[in-house]
Protein backbone atom coordinates (compact mmCIF):
# COMPACT_ATOMS: atom_id res chain seq x y z
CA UNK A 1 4.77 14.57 32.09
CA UNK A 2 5.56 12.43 35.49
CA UNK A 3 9.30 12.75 36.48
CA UNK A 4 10.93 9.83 34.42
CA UNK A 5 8.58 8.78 32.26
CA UNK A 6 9.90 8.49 28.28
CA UNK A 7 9.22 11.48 26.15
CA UNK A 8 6.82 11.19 23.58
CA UNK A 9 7.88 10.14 19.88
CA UNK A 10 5.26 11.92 18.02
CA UNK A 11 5.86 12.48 14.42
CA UNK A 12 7.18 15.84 12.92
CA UNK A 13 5.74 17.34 9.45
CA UNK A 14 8.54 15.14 7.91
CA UNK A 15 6.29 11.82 8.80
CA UNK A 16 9.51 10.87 11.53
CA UNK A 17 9.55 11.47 15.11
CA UNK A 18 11.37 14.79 16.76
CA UNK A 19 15.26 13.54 16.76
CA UNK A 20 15.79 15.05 19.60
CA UNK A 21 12.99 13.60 21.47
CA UNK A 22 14.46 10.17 19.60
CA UNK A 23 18.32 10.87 20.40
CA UNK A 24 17.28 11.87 24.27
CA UNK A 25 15.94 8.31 23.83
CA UNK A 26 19.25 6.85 22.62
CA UNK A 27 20.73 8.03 25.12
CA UNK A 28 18.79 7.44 28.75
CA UNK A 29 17.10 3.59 27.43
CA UNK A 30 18.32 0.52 28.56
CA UNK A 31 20.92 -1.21 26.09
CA UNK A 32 19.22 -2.47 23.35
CA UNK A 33 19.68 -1.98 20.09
CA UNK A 34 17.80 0.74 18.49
CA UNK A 35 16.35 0.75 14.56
CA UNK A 36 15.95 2.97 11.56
CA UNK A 37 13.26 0.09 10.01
CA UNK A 38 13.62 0.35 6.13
CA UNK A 39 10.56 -1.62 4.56
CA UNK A 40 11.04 -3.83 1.45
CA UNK A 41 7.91 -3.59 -1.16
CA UNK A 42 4.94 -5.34 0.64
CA UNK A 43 6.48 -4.77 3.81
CA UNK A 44 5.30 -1.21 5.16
CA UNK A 45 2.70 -2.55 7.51
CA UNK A 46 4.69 -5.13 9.16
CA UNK A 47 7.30 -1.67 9.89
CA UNK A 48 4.52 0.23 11.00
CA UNK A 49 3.20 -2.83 13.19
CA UNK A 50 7.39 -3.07 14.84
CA UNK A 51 6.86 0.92 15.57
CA UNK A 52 3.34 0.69 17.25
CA UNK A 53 4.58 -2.66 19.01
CA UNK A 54 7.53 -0.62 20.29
CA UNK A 55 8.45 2.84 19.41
CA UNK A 56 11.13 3.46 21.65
CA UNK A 57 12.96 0.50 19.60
CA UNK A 58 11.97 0.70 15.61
CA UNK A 59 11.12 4.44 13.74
CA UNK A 60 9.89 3.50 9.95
CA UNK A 61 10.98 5.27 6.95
CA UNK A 62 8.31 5.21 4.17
CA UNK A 63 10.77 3.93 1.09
CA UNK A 64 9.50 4.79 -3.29
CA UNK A 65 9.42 1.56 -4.82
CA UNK A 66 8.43 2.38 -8.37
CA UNK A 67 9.51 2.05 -12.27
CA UNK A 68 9.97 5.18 -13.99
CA UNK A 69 6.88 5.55 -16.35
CA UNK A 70 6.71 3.21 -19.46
CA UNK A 71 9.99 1.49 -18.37
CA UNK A 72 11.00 -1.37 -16.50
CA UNK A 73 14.06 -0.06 -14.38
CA UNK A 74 13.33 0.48 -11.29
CA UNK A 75 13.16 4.21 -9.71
CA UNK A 76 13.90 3.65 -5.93
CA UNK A 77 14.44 6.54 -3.60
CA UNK A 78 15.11 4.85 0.43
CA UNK A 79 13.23 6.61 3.34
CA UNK A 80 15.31 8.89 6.10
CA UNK A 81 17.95 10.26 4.05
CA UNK A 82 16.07 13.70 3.43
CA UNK A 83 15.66 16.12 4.64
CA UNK A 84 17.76 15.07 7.41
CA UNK A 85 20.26 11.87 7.08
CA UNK A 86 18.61 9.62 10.16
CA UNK A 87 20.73 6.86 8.66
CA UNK A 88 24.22 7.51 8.51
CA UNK A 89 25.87 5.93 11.60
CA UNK A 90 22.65 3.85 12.75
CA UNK A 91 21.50 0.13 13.46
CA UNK A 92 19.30 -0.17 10.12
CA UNK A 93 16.50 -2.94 10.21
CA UNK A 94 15.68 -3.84 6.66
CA UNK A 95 12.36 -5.73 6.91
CA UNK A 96 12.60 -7.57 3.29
CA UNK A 97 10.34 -9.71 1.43
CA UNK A 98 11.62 -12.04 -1.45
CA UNK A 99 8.33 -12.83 -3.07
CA UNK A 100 9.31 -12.67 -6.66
CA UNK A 101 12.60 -12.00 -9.11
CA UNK A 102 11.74 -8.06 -9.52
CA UNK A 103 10.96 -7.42 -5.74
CA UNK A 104 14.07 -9.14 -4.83
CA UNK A 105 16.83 -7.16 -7.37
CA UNK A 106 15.03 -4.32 -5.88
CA UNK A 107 15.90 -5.04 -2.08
CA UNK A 108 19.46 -5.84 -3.47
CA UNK A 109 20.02 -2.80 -4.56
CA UNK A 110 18.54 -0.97 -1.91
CA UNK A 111 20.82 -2.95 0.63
CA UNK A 112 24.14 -2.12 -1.15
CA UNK A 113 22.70 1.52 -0.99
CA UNK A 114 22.39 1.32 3.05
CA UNK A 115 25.63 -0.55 3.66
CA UNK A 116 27.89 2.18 1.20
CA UNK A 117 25.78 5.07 3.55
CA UNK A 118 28.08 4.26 6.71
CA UNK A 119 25.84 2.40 8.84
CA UNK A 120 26.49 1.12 11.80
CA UNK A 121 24.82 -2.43 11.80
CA UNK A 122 22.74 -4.15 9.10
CA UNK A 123 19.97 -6.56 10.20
CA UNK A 124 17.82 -8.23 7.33
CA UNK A 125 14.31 -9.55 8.95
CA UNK A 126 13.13 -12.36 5.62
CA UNK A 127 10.83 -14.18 7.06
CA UNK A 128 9.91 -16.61 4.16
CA UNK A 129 12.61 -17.71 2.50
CA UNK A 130 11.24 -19.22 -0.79
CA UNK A 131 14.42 -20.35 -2.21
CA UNK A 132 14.89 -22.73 1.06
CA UNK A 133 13.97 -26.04 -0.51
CA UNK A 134 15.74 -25.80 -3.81
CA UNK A 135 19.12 -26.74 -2.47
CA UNK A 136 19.36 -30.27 -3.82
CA UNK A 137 20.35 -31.14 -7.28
CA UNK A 138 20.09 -34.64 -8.75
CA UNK A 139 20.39 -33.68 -12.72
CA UNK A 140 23.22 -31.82 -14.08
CA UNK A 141 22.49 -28.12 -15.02
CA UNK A 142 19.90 -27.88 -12.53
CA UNK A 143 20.49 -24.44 -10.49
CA UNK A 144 20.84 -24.79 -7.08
CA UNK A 145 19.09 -21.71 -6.01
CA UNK A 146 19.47 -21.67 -2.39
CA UNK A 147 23.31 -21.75 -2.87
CA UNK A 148 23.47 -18.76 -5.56
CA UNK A 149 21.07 -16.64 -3.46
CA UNK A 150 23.51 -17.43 -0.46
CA UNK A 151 26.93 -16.06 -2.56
CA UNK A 152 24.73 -12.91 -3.70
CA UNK A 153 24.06 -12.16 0.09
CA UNK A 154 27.87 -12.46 0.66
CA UNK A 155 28.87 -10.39 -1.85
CA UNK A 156 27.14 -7.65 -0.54
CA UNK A 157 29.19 -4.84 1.09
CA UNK A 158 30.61 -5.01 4.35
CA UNK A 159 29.95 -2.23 6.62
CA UNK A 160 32.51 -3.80 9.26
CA UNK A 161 29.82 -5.58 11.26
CA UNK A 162 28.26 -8.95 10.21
CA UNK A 163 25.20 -9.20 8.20
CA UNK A 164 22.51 -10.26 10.61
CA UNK A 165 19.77 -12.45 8.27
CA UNK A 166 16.69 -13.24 10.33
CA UNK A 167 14.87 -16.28 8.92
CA UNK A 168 11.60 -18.20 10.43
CA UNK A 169 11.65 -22.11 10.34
CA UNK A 170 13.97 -22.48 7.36
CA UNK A 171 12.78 -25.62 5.34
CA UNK A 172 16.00 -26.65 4.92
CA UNK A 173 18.27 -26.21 8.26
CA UNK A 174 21.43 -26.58 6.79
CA UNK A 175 21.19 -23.49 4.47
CA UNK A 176 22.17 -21.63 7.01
CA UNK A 177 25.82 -23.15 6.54
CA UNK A 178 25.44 -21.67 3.13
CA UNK A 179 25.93 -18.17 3.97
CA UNK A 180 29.79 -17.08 3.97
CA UNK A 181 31.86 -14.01 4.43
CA UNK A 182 29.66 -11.20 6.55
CA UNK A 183 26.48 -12.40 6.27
CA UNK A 184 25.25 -14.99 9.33
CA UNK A 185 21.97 -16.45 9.01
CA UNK A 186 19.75 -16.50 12.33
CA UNK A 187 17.01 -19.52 12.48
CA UNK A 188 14.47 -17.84 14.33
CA UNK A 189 10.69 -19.69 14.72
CA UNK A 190 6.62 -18.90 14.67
CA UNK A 191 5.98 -21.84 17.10
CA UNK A 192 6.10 -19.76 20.15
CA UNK A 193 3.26 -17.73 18.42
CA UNK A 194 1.27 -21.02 17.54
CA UNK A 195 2.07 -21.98 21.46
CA UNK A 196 0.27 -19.07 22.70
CA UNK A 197 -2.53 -19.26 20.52
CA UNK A 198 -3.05 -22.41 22.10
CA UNK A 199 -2.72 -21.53 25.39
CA UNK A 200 -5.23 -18.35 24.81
CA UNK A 201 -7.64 -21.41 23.10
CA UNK A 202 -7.03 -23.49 26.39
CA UNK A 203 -7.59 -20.89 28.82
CA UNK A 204 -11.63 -19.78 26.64
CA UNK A 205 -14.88 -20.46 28.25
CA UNK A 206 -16.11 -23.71 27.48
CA UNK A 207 -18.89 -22.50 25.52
CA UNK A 208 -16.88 -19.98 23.28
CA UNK A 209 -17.72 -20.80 19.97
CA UNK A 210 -14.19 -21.01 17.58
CA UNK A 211 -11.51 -21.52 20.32
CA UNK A 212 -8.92 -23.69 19.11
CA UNK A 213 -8.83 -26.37 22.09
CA UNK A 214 -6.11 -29.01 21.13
CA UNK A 215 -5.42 -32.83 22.62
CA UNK A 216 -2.55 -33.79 20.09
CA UNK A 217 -0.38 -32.63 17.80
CA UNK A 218 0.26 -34.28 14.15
CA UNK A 219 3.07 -34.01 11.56
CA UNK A 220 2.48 -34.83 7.97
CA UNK A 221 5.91 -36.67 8.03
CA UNK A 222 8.47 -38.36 10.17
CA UNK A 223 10.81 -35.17 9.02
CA UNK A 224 8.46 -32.30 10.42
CA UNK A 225 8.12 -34.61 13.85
CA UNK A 226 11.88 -34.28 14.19
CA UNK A 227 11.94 -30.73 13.50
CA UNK A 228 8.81 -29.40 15.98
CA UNK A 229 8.08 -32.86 17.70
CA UNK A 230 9.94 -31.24 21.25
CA UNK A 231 8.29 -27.91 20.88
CA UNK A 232 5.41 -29.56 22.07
CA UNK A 233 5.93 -31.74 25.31
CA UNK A 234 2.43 -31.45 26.66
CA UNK A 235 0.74 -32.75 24.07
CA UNK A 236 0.05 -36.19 22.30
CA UNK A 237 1.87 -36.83 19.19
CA UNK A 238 0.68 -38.72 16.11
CA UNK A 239 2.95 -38.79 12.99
CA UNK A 240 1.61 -39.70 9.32
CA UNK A 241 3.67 -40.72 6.56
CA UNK A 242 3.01 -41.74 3.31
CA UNK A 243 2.96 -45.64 2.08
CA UNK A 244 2.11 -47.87 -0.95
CA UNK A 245 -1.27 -48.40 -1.86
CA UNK A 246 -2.75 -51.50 -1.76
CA UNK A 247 -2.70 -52.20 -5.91
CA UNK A 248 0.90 -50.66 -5.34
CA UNK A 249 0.15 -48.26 -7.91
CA UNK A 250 0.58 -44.99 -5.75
CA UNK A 251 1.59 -43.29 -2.52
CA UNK A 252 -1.18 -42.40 0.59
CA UNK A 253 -1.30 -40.65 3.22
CA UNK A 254 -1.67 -42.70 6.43
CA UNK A 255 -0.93 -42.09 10.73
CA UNK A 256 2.15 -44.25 11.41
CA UNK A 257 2.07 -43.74 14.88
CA UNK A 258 -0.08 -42.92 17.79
CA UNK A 259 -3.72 -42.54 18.03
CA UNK A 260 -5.99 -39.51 16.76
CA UNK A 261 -9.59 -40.98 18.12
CA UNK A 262 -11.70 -38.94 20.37
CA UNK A 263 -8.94 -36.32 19.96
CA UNK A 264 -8.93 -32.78 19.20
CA UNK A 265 -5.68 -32.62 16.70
CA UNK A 266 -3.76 -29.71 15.31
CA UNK A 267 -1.18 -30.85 12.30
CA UNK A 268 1.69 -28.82 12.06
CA UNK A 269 4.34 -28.04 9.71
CA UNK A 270 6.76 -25.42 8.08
CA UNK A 271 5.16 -24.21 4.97
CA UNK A 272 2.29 -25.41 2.61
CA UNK A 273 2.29 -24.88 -1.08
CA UNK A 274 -0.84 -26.47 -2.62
CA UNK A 275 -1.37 -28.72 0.50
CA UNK A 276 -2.14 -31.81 -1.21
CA UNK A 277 -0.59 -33.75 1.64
CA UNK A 278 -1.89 -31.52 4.16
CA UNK A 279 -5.02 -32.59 2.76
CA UNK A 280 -4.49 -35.99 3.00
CA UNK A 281 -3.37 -35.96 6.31
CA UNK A 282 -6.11 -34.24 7.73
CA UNK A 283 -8.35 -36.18 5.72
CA UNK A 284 -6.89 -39.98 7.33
CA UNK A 285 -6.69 -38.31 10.50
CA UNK A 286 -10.64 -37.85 10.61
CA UNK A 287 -10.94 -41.16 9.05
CA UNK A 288 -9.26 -43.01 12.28
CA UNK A 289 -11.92 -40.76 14.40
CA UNK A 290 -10.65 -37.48 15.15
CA UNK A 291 -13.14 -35.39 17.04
CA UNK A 292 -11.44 -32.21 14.88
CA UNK A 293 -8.66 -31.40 12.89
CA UNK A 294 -7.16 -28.42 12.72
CA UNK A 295 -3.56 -27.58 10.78
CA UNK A 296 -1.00 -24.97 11.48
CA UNK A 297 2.06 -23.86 8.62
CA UNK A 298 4.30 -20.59 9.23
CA UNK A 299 4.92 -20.22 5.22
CA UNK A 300 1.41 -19.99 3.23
CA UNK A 301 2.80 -20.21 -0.15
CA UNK A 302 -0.56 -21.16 -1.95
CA UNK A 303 0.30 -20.72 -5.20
CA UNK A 304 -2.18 -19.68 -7.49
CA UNK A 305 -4.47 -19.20 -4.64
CA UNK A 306 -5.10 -22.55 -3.78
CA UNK A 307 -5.97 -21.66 -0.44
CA UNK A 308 -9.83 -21.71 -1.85
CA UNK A 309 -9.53 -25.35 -1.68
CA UNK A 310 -9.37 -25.48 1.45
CA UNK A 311 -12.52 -23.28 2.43
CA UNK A 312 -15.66 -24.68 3.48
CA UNK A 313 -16.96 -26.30 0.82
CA UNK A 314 -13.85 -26.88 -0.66
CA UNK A 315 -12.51 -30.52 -1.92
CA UNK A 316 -9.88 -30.28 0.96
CA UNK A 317 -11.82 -29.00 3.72
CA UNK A 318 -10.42 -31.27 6.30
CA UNK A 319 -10.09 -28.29 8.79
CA UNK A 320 -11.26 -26.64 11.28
CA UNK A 321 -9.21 -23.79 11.96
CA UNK A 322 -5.99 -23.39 9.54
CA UNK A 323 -3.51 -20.77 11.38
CA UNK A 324 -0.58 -19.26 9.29
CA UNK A 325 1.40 -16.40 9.76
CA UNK A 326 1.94 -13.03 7.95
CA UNK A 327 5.28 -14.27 6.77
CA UNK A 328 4.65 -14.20 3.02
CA UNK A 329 2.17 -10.72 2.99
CA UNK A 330 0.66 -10.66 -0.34
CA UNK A 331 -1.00 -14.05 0.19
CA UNK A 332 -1.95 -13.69 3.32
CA UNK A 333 -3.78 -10.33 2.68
CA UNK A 334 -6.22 -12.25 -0.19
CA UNK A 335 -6.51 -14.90 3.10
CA UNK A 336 -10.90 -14.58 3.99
CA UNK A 337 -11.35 -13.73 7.89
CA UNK A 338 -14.82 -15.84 7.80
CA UNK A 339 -13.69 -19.28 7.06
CA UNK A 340 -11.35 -21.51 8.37
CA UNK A 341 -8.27 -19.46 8.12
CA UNK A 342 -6.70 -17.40 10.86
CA UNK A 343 -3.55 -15.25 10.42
CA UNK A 344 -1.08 -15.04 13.10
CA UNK A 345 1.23 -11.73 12.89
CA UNK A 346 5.03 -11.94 13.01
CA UNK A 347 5.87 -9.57 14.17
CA UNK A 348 5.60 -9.70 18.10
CA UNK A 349 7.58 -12.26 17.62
CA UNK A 350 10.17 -10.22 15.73
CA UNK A 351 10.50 -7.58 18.45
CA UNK A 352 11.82 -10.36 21.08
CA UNK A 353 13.92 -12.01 18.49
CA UNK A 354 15.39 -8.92 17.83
């Protein structure tokens, strides 16, 4: 080994890498924080992905997430407690994934666990937050989700550090004023992601079949062109909205402002359920003469995989390319890799956010 250069982290028989090789680590790196990465259920790869990215930062430890057999209670055993404790007194990333009801109580359990285990510092990477748009209520008795979820986070234990919650282009920006006590939210974003995929689609060979070359960028509404509209100086913007019909008997989808002909256009947004005005956007901008239309979303919800409609040959196959990211993993893993859609990982992104 040349003088100076980091020592290895291989992994011992116990599946984690020699602590002292790790603690020599601790000690001679420059200051930045250090994590034990604790995955959530459907989150292992996007660990393993942090450790590969950068192993002298994150060091996964494989977690049980099971039911004991013919029951539903949950039988949970947390990674790098045996046979050595490589948690107590340690920055603990908890790389979480809120998917469903049952996943969720799981992780909130697990996270009371980690916090009574006298950590150091808690950080809670959920990139899709699905209960961000269910924080109006206009009928009595209606639950305000986003607000309970927000007072179970703060009830959680305090380990004498804030609660660091990592969240990527929140729906709704002012849940983050939701979260009280020890528990901060931090609005992080995929767009620098989506920027360098352009750039990389820019900078291709002319004749490179599949590079995603872009002239303008599009929002569905006038609220996404608030939100992303500066992220994207260089560009030409066109903004749709939706208006009456003509028999004023329904709502369509039409560009309110600036021009999409002759244009290569990318629409781009926060998160798409079942994309019916996705659709429709793509579908107007091609009528006023784009030369291609391409969309972009962080959050692929796609709820009862309605992501097939948008394949080729699908009744909303308006698109050339459709980039998402990894953010919601158990969609995006169904996702086909010869069509239209391409998936964008998170997690570079996480390790300078972090």
């Amino acid at each position: 080994m040349a003088a100076g250069a980091p020592p290895s982290l291989h992994r011992s028989e116990t599946g984690n890498p020699s602590d002292s090789l790790w603690d020599t680590f601790h000690v001679n790196a420059p200051p930045a924080l250090r994590y034990e990465v604790i995955a959530g259920p459907g989150c292992a790869a996007s660990a393993l992905r942090l450790e590969r990215l950068e192993p002298r930062r994150f060091r996964y430890h494989a977690s049980k997430w099971e039911k004991f057999p013919g029951e539903e209670s949950d039988n949970i055993v947390l990674g790098g407690f045996n046979p050595v404790n490589l948690i107590r007194g340690r920055n603990i990333l908890f790389v979480a994934n809120f998917e469903n009801n049952d996943v969720t109580l799981q992780q909130f359990h697990a996270m009371i666990v980690l916090l009574q285990s006298f950590i150091e510092s808690l950080t809670v990477v959920l990139a899709f937050y699905p209960v961000g748009t269910m924080e109006i209520v206009t009928q009595e008795g209606t639950v305000a989700t986003a607000n309970t979820m927000a007072r179970l986070f703060a009830g959680l234990p305090s380990c004498g550090k804030p609660i660091r919650l990592v969240l990527y282009d929140l729906h709704t920006l002012q849940n983050r004023f939701y979260f009280a006590g020890h528990v901060i939210g931090d609005l992080c974003s995929a767009i620098p992601l989506l920027r360098a995929a352009l750039a990389e689609g820019a900078a291709a060979p002319a004749d490179e079949a599949g590079a995603l070359r872009i002239d303008a960028i599009a929002f569905p509404d006038a609220g996404a062109a608030k939100r992303f509209g500066k992220k994207f100086p260089e560009y030409a913007i066109i903004t749709c909205a939706k208006v009456r019909s003509a028999d004023n008997l329904s709502r369509v989808v039409t560009v309110a402002e600036g021009d999409a002909r002759g244009k290569n256009v990318l629409i781009v947004d926060d998160l798409v359920r079942t994309g019916g005005t996705l659709a429709e956007c793509g579908k107007a901008l091609r009528e006023q003469g784009a030369k291609s239309v391409s969309a972009f979303c962080s959050h692929a919800v796609f709820p009862a995989e309605s992501w097939r409609r948008f394949l080729h040959g699908g009744d909303r196959a308006f698109f050339d390319a459709f980039l998402v990211t990894n953010s919601i993993p158990s969609v995006t893993a169904k996702l086909p890799t010869d069509d239209c859609f391409k998936v964008l990982e998170l997690e570079p992104q996480m390790v300078l956010d972090l």
